[in-house]
N, C-alpha and C. Protein backbone atom coordinates (compact mmCIF):
# COMPACT_ATOMS: atom_id res chain seq x y z
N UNK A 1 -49.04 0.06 -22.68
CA UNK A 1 -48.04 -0.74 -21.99
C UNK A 1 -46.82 -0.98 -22.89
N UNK A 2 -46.85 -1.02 -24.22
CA UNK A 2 -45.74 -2.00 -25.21
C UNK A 2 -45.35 -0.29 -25.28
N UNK A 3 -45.74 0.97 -25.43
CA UNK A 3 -45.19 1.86 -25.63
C UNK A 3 -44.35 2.62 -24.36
N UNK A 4 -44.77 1.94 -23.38
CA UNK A 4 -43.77 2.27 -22.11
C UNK A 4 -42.37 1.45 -22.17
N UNK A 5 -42.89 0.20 -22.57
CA UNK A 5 -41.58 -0.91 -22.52
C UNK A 5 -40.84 0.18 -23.70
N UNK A 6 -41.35 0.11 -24.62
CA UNK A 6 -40.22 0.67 -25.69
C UNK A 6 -39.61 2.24 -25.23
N UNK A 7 -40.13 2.90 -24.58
CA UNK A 7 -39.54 3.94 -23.96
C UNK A 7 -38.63 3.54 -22.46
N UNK A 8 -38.59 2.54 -21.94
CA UNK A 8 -37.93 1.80 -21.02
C UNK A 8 -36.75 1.42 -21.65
N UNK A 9 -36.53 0.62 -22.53
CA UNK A 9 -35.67 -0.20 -23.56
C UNK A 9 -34.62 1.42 -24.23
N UNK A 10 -35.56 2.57 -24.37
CA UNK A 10 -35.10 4.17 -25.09
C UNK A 10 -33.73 4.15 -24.04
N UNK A 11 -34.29 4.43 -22.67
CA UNK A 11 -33.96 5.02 -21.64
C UNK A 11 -32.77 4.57 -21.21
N UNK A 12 -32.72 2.90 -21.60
CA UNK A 12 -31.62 2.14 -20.93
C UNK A 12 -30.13 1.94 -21.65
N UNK A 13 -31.38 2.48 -23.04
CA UNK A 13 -30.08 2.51 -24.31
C UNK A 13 -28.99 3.81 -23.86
N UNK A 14 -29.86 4.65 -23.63
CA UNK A 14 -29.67 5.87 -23.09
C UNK A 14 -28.26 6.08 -21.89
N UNK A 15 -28.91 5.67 -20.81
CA UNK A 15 -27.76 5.16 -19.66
C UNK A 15 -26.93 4.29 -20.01
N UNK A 16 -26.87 3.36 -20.95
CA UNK A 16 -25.59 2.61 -21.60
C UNK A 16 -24.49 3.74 -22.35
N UNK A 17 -24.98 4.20 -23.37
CA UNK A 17 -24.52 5.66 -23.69
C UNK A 17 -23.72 6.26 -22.75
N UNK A 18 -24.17 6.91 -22.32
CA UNK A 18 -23.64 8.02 -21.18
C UNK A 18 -22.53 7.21 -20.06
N UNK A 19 -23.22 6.06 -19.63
CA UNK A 19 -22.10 5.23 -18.66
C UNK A 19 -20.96 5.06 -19.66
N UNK A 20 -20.88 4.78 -21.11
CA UNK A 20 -19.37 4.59 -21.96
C UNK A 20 -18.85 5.74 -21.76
N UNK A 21 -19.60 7.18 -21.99
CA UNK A 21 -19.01 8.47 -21.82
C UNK A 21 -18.09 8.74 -20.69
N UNK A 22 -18.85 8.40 -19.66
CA UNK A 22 -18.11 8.86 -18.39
C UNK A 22 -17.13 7.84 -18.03
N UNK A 23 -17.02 6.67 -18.09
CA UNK A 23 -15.52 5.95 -18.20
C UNK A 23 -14.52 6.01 -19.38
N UNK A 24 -14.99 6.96 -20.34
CA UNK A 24 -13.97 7.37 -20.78
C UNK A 24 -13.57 8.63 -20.38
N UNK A 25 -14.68 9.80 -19.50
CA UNK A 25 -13.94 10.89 -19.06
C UNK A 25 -13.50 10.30 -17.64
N UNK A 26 -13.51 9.40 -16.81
CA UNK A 26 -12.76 8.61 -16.22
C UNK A 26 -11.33 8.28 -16.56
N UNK A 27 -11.15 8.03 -17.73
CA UNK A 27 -9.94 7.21 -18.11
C UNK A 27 -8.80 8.49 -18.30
N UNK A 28 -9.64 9.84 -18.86
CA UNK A 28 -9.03 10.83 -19.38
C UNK A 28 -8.13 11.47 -17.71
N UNK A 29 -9.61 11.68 -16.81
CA UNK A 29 -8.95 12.15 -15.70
C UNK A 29 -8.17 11.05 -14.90
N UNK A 30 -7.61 10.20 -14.85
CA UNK A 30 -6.66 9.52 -14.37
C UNK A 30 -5.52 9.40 -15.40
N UNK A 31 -5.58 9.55 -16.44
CA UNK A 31 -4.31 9.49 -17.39
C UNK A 31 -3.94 11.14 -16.88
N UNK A 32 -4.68 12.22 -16.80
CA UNK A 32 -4.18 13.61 -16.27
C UNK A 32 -3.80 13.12 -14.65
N UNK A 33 -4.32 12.81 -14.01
CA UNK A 33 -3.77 12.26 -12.44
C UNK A 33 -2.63 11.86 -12.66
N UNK A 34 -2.54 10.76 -13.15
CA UNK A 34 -0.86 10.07 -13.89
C UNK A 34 -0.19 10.97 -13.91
N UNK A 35 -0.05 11.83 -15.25
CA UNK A 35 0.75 13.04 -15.38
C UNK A 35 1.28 14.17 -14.54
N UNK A 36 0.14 15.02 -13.71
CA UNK A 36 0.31 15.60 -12.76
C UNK A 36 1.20 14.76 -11.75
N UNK A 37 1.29 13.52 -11.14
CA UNK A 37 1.79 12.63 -10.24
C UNK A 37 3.39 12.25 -10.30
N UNK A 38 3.66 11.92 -11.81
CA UNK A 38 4.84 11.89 -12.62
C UNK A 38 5.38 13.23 -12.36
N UNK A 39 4.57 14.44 -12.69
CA UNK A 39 5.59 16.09 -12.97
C UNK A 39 6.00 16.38 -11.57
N UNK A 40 5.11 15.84 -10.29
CA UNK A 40 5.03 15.78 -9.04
C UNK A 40 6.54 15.34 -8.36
N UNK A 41 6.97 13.86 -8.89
CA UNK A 41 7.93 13.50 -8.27
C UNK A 41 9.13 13.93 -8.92
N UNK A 42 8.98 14.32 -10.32
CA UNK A 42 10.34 14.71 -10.79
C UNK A 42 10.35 15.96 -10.25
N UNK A 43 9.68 16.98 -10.05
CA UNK A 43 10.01 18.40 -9.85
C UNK A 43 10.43 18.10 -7.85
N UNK A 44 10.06 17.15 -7.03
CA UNK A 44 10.33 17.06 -6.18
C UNK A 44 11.94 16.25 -5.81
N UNK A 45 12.35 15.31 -6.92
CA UNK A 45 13.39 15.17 -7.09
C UNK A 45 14.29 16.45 -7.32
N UNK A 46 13.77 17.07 -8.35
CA UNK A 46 14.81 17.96 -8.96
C UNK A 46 15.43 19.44 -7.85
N UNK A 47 14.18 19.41 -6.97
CA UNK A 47 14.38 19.98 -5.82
C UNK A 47 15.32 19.51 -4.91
N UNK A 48 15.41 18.16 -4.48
CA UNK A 48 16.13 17.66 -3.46
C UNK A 48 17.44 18.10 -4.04
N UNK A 49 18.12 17.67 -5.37
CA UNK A 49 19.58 17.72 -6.21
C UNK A 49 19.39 19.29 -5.93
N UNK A 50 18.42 19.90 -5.88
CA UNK A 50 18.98 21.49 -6.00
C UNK A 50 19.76 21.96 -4.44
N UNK A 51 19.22 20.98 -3.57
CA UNK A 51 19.11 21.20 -2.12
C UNK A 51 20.25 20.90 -1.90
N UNK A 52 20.80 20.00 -2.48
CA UNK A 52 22.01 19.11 -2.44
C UNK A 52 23.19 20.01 -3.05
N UNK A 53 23.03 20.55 -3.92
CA UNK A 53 24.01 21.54 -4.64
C UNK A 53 24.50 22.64 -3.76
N UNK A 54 22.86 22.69 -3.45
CA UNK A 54 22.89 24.58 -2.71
C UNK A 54 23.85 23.97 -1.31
N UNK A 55 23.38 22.81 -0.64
CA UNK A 55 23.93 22.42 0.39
C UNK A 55 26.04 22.46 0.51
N UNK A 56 26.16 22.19 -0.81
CA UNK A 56 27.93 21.67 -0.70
C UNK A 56 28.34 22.94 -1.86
N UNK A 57 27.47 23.65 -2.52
CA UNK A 57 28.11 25.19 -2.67
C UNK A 57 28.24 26.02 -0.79
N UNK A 58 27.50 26.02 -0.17
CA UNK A 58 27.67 26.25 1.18
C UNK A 58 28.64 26.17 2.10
N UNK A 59 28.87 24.84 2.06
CA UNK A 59 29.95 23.94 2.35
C UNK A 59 31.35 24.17 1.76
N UNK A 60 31.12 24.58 0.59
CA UNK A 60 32.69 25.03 0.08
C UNK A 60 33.30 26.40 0.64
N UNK A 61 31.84 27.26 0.49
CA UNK A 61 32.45 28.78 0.16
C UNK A 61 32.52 28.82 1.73
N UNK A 62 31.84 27.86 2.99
CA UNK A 62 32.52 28.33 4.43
C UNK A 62 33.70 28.09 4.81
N UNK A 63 34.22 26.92 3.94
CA UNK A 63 35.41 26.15 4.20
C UNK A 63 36.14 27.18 3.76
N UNK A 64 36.28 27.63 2.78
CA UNK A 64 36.86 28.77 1.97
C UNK A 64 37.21 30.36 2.50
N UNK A 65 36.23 30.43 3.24
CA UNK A 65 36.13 31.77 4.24
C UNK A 65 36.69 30.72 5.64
N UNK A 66 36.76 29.90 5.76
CA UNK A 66 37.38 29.99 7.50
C UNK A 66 38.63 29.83 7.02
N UNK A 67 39.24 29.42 6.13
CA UNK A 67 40.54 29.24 5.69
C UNK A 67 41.45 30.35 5.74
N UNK A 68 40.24 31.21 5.65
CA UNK A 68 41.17 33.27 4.77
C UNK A 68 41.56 33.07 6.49
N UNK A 69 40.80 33.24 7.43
CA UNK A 69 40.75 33.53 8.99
C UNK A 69 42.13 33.46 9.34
């Protein structure tokens, strides 16, 4: 019996262990979530300003061609 408890007491040490492990590979994959999320909105920003550029380069060079007309 006292040698089960002490292999009980092994076991729990055990799952204490491993539960610190995995909230720190927890912590790791949400600090990468973060990141990915961050590169997410800037590259989706940086898209819109491109949209915006491409939009009023457009805008010039038609104005520019109906003018020649």
């Amino acid at each position: 019996m006292l040698k089960d408890i002490e292999m009980m007491k092994g076991d729990i040490g055990n799952l204490k262990k491993d539960s610190g492990e995995i909230k720190k590979d927890v912590l790791v994959v949400k600090k990468d979530l973060s990141d990915l999320i961050a590169k997410n909105d800037q590259r989706q920003k940086d898209d819109e300003r491109w949209k915006q550029n491409m939009r009023s380069e457009e805008r010039r060079v038609g104005k520019e061609c109906r003018s020649r007309w």
